[in-house]
Protein backbone atom coordinates (compact mmCIF):
# COMPACT_ATOMS: atom_id res chain seq x y z
CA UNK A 1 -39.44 43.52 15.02
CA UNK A 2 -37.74 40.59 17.54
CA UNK A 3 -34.44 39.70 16.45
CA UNK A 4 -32.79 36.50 17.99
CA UNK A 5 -29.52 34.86 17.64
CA UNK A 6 -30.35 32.20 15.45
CA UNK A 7 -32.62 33.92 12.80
CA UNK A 8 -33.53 37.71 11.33
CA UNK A 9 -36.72 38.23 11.66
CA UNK A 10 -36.85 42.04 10.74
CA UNK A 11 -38.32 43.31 7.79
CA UNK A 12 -34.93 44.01 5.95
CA UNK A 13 -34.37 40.49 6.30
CA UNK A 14 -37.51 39.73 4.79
CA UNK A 15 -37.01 42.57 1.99
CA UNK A 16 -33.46 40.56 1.37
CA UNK A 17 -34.65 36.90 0.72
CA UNK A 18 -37.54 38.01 -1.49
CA UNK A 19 -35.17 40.32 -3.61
CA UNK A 20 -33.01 37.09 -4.24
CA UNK A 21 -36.11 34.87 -5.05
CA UNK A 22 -37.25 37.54 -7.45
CA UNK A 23 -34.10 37.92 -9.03
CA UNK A 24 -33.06 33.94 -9.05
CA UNK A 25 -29.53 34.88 -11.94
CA UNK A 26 -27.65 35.35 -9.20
CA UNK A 27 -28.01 33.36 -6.03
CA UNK A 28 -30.92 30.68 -6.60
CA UNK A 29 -29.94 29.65 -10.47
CA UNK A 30 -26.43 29.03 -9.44
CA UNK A 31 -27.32 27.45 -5.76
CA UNK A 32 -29.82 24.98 -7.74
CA UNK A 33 -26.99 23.57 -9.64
CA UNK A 34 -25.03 23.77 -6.71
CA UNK A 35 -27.49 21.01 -5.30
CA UNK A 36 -28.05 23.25 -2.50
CA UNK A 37 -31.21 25.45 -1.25
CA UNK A 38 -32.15 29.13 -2.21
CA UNK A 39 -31.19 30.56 1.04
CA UNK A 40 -28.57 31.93 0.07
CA UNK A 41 -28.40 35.45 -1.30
CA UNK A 42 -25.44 35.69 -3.50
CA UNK A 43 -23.50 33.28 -5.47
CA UNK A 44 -20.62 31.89 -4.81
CA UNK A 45 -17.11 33.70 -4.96
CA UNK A 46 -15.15 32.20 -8.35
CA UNK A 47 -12.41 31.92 -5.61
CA UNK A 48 -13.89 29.99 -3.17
CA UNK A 49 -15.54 28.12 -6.14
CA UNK A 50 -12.13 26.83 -6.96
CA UNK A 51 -10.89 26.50 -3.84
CA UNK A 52 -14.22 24.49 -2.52
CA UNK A 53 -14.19 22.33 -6.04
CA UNK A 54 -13.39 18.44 -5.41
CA UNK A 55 -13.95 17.54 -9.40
CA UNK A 56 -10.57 18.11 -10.42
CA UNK A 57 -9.59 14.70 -8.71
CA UNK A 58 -12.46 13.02 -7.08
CA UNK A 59 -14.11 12.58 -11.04
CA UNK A 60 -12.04 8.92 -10.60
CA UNK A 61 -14.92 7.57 -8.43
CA UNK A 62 -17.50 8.19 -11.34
CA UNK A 63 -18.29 4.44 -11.79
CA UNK A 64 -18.41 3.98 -8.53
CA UNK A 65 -20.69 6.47 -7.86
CA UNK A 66 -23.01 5.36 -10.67
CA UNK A 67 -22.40 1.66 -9.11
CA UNK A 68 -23.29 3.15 -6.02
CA UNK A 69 -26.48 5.38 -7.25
CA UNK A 70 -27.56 2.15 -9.05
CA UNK A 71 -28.21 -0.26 -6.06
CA UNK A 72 -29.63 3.47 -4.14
CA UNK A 73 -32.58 3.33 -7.19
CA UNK A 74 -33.25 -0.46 -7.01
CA UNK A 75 -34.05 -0.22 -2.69
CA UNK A 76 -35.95 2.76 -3.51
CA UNK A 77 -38.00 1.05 -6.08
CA UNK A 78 -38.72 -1.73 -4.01
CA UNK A 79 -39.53 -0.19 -0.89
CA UNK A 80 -41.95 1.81 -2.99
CA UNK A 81 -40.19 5.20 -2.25
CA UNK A 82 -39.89 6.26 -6.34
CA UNK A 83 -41.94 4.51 -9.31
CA UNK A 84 -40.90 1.55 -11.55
CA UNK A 85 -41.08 4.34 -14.13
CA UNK A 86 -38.68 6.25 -12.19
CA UNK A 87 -36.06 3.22 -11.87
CA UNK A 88 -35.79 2.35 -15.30
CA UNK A 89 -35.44 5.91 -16.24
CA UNK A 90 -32.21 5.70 -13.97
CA UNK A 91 -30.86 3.16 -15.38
CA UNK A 92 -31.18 4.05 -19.24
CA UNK A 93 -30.13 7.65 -17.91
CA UNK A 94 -26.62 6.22 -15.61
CA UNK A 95 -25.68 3.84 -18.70
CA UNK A 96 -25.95 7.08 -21.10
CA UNK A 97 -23.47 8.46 -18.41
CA UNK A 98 -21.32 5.54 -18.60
CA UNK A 99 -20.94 5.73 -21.89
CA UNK A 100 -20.15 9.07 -22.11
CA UNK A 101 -17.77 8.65 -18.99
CA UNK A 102 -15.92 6.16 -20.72
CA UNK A 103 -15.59 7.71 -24.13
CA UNK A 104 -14.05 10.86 -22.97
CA UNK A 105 -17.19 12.71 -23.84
CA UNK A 106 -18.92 13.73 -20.58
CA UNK A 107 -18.45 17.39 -19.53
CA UNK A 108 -17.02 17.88 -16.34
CA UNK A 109 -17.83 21.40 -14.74
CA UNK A 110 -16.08 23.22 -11.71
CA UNK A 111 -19.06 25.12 -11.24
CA UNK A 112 -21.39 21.98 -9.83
CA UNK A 113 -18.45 20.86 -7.67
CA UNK A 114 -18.05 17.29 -7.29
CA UNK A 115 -18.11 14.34 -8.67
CA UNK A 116 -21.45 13.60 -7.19
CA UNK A 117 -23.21 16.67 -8.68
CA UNK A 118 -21.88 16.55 -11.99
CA UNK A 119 -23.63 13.06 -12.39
CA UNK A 120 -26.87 14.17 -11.16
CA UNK A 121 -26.76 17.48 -13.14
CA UNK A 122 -26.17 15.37 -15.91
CA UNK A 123 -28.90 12.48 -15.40
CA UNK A 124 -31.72 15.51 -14.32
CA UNK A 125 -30.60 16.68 -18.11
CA UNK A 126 -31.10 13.39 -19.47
CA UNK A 127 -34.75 11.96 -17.52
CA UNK A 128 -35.81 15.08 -16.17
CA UNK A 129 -37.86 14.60 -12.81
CA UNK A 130 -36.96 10.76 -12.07
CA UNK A 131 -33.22 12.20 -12.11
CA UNK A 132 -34.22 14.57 -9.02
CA UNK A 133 -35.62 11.36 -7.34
CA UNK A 134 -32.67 9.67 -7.30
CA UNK A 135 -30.94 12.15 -4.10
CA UNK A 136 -34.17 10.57 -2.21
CA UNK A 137 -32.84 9.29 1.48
CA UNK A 138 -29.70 9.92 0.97
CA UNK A 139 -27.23 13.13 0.94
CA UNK A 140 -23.82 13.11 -0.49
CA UNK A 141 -22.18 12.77 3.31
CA UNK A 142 -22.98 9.17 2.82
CA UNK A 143 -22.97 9.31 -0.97
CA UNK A 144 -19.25 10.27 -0.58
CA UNK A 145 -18.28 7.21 1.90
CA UNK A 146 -20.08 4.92 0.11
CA UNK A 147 -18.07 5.93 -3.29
CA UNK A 148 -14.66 6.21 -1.61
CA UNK A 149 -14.93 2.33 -0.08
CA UNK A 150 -16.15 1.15 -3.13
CA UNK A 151 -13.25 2.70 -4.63
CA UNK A 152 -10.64 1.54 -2.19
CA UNK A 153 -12.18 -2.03 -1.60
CA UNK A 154 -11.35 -2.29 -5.52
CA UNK A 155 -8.19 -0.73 -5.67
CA UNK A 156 -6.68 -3.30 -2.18
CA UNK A 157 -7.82 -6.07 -4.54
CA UNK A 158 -5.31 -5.00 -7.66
CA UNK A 159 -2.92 -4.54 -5.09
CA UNK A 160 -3.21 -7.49 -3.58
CA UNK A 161 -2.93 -9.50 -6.82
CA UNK A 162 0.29 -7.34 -8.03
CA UNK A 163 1.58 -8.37 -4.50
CA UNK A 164 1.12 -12.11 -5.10
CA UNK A 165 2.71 -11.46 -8.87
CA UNK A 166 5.54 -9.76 -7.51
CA UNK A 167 5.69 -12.48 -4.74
CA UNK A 168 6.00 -15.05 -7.28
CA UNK A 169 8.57 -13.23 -9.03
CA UNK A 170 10.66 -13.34 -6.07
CA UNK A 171 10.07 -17.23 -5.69
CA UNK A 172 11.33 -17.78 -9.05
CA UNK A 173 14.74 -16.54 -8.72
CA UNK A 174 15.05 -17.72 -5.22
CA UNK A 175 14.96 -21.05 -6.81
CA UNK A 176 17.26 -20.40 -9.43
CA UNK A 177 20.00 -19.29 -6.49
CA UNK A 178 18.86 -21.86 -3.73
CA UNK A 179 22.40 -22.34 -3.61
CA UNK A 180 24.29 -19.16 -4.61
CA UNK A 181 25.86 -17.97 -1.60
CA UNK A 182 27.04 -14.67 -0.33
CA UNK A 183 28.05 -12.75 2.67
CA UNK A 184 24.83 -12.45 5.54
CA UNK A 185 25.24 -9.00 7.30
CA UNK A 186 24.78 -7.58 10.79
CA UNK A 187 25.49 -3.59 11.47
CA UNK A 188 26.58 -4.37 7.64
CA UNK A 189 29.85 -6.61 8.78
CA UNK A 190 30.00 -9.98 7.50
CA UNK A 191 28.79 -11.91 9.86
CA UNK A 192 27.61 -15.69 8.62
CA UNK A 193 27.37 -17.10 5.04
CA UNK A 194 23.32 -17.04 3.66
CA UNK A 195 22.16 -18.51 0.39
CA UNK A 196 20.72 -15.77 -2.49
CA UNK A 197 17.35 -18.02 -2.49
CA UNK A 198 17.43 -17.57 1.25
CA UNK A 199 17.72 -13.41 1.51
CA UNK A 200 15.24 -12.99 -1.06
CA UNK A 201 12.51 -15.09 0.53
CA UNK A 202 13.19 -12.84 3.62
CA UNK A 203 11.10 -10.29 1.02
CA UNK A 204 8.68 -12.48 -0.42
CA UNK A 205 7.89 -13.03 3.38
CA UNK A 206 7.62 -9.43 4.01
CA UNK A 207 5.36 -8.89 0.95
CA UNK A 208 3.30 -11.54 2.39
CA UNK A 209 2.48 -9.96 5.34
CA UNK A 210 1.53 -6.52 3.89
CA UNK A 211 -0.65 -8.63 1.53
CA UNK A 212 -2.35 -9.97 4.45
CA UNK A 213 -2.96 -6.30 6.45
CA UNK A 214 -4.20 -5.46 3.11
CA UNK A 215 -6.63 -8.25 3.03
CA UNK A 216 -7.54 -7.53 7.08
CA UNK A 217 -7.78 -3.71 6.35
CA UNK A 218 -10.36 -4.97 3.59
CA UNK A 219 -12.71 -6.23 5.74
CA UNK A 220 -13.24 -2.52 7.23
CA UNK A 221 -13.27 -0.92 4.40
CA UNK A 222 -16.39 -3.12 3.25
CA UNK A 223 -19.19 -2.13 5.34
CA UNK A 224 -21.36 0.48 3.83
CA UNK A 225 -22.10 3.87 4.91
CA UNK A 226 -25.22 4.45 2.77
CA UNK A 227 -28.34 5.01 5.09
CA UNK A 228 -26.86 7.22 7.44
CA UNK A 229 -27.81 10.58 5.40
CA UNK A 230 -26.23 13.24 6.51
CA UNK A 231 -25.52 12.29 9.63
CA UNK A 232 -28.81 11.27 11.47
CA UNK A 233 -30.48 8.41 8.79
CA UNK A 234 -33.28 9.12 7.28
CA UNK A 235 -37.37 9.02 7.96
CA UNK A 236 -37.90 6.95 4.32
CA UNK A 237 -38.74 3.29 5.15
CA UNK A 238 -34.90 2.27 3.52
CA UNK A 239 -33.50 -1.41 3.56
CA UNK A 240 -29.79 -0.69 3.72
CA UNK A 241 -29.30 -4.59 4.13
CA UNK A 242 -30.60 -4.70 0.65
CA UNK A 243 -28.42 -1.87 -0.80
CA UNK A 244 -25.75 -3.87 0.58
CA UNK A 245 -26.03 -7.11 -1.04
CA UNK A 246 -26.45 -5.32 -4.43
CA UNK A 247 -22.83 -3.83 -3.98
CA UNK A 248 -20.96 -7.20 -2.32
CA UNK A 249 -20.46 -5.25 0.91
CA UNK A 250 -20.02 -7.80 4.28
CA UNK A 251 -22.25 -5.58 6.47
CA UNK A 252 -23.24 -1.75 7.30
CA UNK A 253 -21.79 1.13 9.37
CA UNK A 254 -24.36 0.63 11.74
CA UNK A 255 -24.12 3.83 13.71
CA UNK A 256 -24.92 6.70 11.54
CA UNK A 257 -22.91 9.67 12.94
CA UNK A 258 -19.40 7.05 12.61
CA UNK A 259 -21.04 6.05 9.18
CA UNK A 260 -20.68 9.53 7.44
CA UNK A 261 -17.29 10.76 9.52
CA UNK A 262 -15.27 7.59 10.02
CA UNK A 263 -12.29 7.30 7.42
CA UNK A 264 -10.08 5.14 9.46
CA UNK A 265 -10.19 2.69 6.77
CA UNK A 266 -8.65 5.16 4.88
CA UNK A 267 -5.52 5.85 7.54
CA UNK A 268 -5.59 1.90 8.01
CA UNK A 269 -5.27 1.68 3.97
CA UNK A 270 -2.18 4.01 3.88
CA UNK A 271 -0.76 2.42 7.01
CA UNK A 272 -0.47 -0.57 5.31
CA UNK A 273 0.74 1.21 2.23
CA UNK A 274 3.60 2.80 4.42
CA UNK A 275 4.69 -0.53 5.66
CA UNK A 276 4.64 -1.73 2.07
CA UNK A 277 6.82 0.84 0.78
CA UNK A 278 9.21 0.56 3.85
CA UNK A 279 9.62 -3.08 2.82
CA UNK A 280 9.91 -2.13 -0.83
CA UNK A 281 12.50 0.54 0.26
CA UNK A 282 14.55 -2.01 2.29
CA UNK A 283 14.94 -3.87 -1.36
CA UNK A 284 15.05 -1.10 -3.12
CA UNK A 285 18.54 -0.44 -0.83
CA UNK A 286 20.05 -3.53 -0.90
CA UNK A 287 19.30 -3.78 -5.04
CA UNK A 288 21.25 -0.13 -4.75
CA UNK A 289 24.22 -1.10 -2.56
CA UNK A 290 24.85 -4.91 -4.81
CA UNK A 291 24.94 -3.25 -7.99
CA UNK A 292 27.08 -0.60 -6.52
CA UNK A 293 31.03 -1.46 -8.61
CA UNK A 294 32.26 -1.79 -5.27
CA UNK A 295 30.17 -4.95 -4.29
CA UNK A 296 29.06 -5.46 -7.75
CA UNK A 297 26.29 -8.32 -6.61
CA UNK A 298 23.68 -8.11 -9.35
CA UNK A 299 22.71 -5.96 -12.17
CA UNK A 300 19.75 -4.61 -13.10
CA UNK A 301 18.07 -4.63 -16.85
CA UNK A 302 19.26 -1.76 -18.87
CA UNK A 303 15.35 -0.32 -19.45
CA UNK A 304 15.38 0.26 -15.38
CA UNK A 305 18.34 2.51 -15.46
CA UNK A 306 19.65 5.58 -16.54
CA UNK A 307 22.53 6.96 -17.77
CA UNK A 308 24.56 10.42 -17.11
CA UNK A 309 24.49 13.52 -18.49
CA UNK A 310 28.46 13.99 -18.34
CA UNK A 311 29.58 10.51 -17.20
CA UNK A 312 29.18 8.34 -20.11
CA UNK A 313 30.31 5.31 -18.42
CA UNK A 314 27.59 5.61 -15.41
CA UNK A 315 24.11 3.10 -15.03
CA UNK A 316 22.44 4.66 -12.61
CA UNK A 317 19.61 2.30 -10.55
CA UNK A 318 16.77 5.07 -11.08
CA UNK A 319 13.71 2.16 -10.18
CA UNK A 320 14.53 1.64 -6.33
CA UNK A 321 16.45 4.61 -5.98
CA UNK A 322 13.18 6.58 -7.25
CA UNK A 323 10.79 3.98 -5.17
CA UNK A 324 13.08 4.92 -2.41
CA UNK A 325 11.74 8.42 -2.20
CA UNK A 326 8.48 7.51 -3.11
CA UNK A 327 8.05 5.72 0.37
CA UNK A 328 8.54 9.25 2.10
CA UNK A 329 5.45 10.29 0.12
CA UNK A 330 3.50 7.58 1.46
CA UNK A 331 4.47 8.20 4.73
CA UNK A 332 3.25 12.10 3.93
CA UNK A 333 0.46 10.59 3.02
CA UNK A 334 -0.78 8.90 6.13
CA UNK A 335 0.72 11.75 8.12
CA UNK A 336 -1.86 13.96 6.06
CA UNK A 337 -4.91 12.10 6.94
CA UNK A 338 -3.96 11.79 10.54
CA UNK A 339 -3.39 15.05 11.14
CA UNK A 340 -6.61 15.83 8.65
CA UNK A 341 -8.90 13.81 11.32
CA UNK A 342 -7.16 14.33 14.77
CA UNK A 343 -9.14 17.32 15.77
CA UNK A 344 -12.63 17.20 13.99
CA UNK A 345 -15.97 16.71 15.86
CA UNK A 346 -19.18 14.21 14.79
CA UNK A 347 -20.09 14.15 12.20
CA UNK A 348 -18.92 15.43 8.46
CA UNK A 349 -17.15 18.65 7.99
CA UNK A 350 -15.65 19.58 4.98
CA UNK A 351 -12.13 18.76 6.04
CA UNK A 352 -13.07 15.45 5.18
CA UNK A 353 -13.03 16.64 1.37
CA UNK A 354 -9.27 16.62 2.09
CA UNK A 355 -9.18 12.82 2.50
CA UNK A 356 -9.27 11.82 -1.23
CA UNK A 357 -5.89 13.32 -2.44
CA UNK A 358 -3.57 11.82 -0.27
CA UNK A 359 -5.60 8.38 -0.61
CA UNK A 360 -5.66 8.72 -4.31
CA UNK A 361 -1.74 9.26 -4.23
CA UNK A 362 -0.96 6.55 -2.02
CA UNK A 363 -2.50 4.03 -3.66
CA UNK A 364 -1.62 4.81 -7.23
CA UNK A 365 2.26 4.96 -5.71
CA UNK A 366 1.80 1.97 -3.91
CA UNK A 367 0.13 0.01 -7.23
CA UNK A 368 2.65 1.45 -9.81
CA UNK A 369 5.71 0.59 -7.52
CA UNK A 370 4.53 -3.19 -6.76
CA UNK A 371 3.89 -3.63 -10.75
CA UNK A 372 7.43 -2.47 -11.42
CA UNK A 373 9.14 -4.25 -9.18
CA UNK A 374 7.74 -7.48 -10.16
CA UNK A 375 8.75 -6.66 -13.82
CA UNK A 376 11.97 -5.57 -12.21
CA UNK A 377 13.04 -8.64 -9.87
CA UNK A 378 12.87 -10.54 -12.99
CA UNK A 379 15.75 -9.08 -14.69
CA UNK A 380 18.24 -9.59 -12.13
CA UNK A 381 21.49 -10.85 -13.00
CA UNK A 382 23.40 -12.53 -10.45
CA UNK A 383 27.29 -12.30 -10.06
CA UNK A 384 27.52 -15.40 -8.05
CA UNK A 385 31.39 -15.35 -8.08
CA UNK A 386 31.62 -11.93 -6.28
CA UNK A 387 29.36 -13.17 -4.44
CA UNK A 388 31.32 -15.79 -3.22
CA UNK A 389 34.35 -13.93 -2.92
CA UNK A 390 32.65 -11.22 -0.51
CA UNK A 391 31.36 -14.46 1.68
CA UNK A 392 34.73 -15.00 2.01
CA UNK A 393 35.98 -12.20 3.47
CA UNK A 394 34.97 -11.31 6.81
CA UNK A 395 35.59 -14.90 8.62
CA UNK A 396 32.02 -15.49 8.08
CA UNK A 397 32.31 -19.38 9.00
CA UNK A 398 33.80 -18.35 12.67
CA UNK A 399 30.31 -19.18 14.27
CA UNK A 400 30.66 -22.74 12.98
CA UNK A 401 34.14 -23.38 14.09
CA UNK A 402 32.43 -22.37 17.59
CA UNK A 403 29.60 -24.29 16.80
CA UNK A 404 32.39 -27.15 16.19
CA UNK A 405 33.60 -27.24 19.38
CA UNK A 406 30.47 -26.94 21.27
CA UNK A 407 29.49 -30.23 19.85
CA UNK A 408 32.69 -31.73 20.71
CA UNK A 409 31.93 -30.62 24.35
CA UNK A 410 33.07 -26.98 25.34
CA UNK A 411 30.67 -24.38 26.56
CA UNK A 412 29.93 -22.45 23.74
CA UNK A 413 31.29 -19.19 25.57
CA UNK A 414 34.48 -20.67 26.26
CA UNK A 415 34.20 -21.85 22.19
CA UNK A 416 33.62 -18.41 21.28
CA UNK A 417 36.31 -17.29 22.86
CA UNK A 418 38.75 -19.96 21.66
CA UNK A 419 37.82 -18.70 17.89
CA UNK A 420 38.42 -14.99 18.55
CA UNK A 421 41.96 -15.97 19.00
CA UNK A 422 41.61 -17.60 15.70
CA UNK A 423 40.16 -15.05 13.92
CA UNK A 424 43.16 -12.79 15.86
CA UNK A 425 45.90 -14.93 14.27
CA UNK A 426 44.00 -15.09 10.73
CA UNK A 427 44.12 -10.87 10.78
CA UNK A 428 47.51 -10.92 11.02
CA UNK A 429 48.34 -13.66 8.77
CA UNK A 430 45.91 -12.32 6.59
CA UNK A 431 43.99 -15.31 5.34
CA UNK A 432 40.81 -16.95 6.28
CA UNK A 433 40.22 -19.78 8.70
CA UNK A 434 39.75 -22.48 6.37
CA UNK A 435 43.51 -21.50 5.18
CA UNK A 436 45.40 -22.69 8.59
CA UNK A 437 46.51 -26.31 8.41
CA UNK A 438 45.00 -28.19 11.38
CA UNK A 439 48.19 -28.11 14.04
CA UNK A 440 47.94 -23.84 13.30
CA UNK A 441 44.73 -24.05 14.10
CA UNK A 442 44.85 -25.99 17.07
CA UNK A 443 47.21 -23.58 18.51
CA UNK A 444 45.90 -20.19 17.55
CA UNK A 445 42.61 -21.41 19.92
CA UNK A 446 44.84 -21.21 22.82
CA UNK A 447 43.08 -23.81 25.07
CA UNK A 448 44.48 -26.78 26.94
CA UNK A 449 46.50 -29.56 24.82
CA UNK A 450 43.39 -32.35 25.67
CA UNK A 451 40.95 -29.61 24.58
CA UNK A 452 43.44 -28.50 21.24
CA UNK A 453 43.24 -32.50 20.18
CA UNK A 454 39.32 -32.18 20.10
CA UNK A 455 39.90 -30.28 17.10
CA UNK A 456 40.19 -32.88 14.29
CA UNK A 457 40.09 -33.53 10.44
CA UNK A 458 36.68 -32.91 10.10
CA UNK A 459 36.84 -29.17 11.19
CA UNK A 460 37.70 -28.56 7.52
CA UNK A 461 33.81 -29.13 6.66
CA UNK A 462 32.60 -26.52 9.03
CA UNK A 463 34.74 -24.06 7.90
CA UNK A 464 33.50 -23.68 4.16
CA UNK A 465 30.95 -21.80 2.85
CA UNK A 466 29.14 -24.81 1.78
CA UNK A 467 29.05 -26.63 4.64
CA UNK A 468 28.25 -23.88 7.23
CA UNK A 469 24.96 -22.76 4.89
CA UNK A 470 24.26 -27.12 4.59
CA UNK A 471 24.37 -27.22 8.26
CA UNK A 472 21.48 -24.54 8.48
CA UNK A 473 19.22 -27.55 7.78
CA UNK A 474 15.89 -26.92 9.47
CA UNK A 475 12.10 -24.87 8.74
CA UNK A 476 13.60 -21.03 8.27
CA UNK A 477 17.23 -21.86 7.76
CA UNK A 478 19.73 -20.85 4.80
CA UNK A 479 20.39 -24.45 3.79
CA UNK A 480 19.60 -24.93 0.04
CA UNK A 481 17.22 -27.70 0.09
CA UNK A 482 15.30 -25.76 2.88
CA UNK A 483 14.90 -23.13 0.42
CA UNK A 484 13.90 -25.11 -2.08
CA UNK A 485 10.82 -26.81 0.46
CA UNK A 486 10.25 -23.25 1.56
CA UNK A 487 9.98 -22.44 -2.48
CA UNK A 488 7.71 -25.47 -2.90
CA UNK A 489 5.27 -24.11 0.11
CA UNK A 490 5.41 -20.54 -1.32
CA UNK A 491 4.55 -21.92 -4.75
CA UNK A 492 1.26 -24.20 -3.25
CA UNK A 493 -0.02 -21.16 -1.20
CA UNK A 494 0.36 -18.42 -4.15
CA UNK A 495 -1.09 -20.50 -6.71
């Protein structure tokens, strides 16, 4: 007999496949409720069973699927590819599966693999034949991106509502501290005088923005994959259009081969997580540092902290210091897909099976970490007076003695150069600017006697803490009744 690369043709080949069908307990029972085709000759190894098995974690996209497998039945129905019969079957047989879903009553088993299997296994079981019509023009390559957008599309829309609570949080006590000043800090010197309300808006500003690449990356994640089979479509006469509508998707993956392989949504979804968490991690320092004894800023509720073991007098900032690390594993988490998808070819390959862990992971950590914080920001107790003391250490009002003389008509370099000497004299007098009297002042600039006399009563202003954040008066500045307009905008737009 001919034997050929790409199929045995001999008659120990023939002898082999009709041994298995004969003998269907070991390869073809096991392969049917695999959901796969009696070619094969043996079962599957119990090792690569549980190495191969996806059910473990991708069971969380049930409802989906069934939300999914739903709107499949309906288009088939209507395009007259399976009965009436047949659809109503699928429905009473899917709600059964709810139910049992939701109850903690439906049997999960490693040995039909996925998700996707399990529920068909199930609804087969439950309607018999009309459950085997449901897989009609459709495989689970597209089954699988369908479930995971429908998935993700849901879960960017509790995080985008947890941003918006945690936003508002935010706004809150920015307007309780409009006015509560402390040190601003470059290369973390003191370097000019902010208000509280102020810094924290620089966050609810941040959060904004990853709210809104959540929102944009949403818009990619809903277009739906379903139609593209297994890679090439499908010869049934399908309305994916319709299939859509039924599941509030904007529009299709219109190519097939992209539909089935593409999960940039998914790297886009945990790119914007990453950002996220790098914002939440910036906060999460700063809470760390100001309720460090040393700067002792704020303090955090008791039920987000922890004590010692042996240091009984220790409250330890577990929340950010924990949400700190967690941003690591979100980065790991992108990195993971990335790397996942950087060398695979069109169109599915099994690699892809890999996606749903570090997805699942980053958007649970991303979720639980918003919802905490926004519990968390609210039970922050401001030490205003250390704050106030810190803003006045450091000469933080120098820029507005410059600022000073520039308006009373010296370049500003030669005005920043004129306070340095200042500041000079201040270090080794040890005390702040506002403590020289006006003729010390006048001579520690060390500029010409017509340029000391433009340096009058009214410097004092300039030089407190007070008026240097007042004079900040403008859209974006630290002045306190621009944070209160910027607190009145924030409060119109969130709602």
């Amino acid at each position: 007999m001919r034997r050929t690369d790409d199929c045995l043709t001999n008659n120990e080949g023939i002898k082999t496949m009709r041994d298995a069908n004969l003998n269907p307990s070991n390869s073809q029972l096991h392969n049917k409720s695999a959901g796969w085709s009696a070619l094969f000759s043996e079962p599957m190894s119990e090792l690569v069973k549980r190495y191969t098995a996806s059910v473990d974690f991708d069971k969380r996209l049930a409802m989906f699927d069934i939300m999914g497998s739903i709107a499949h039945a309906k288009m088939l129905a209507q395009q007259n590819i399976i009965s009436a019969t047949d659809l109503a079957d699928i429905e009473r047989g899917l709600a059964q599966i709810t139910t049992e879903i939701e109850a903690g009553q439906f049997d999960w088993q490693l040995d039909l693999e996925d998700v996707h299997l399990n529920i068909e296994a199930r609804l087969t079981a439950l309607i018999g034949l009309a459950g085997k019509r449901l897989h009609t023009g459709r495989s689970r390559n597209d089954q699988v991106a369908t479930d995971i957008r429908l998935w993700l599309r849901a879960q960017i829309d509790d995080i985008v509502v947890a941003l918006t609570a945690l936003r508002r949080g935010l706004v809150e006590v920015a307007e309780r501290e409009a006015a509560t000043i402390l040190p601003g800090f470059t290369h973390l010197q003191v370097a000019q005088p902010v208000t509280f309300g102020h810094h924290l808006l620089a966050y609810v500003n941040m959060f904004g923005r990853d709210a809104e690449r959540f929102a944009d990356c949403r818009k990619r994640v809903n277009r739906l994959p379903l139609g593209a089979a297994a890679l090439a479509g499908t010869t049934y006469p399908i309305d994916r259009e319709f299939v859509a509508r039924e599941l509030g998707f904007d529009g299709l993956c219109e190519n097939s081969l992209d539909a089935v392989s593409d999960r940039d949504f998914a790297i886009e979804f945990c790119a914007a997580a990453s950002l996220l968490m790098m914002h939440v991690s910036r906060l999460s320092e700063e809470l760390i540092i100001w309720m460090s004894p040393r700067v002792g800023f704020i303090d955090l509720a008791d039920r987000f902290c922890t004590g010692s073991s042996i240091m009984p007098q220790k409250k330890n900032p577990d929340v950010p210091e924990l949400a700190r690390g967690k941003t690591g594993r979100v980065y790991g988490d992108l990195m993971c897909l990335l790397t996942l998808m950087k060398g695979q070819p069109l169109a599915y390959n099994k690699d892809n099976q890999e996606d749903k862990e570090p997805l699942f992971d980053a958007a649970d950590t991303v979720l639980e970490t918003v919802l905490i914080f926004t519990e968390m920001v609210q039970g922050i107790t401001v030490k205003a007076d250390n704050m106030r003391a810190a803003a006045l250490q450091g000469f933080s009002t120098a820029t507005d003695l410059a600022d000073y003389l520039v308006k009373k008509g010296l370049p500003f370099r030669d005005a920043h150069e004129a306070v340095a000497h200042a500041v000079k004299l201040c270090t080794m007098k040890q005390c702040d600017l506002a403590d020289l009297t006006l003729e010390e002042l006048r001579a520690a600039v060390d500029l010409s006697v017509e340029q000391q006399a433009l340096i009058t009563a009214d410097v004092s202003h300039c030089l407190t803490l007070e008026g240097s954040v007042a004079a900040r008066d403008h859209i974006g500045g630290t002045a306190p009744n621009q944070v209160l307009a910027a607190v009145a905008r924030l409060k119109e737009s969130l709602g």
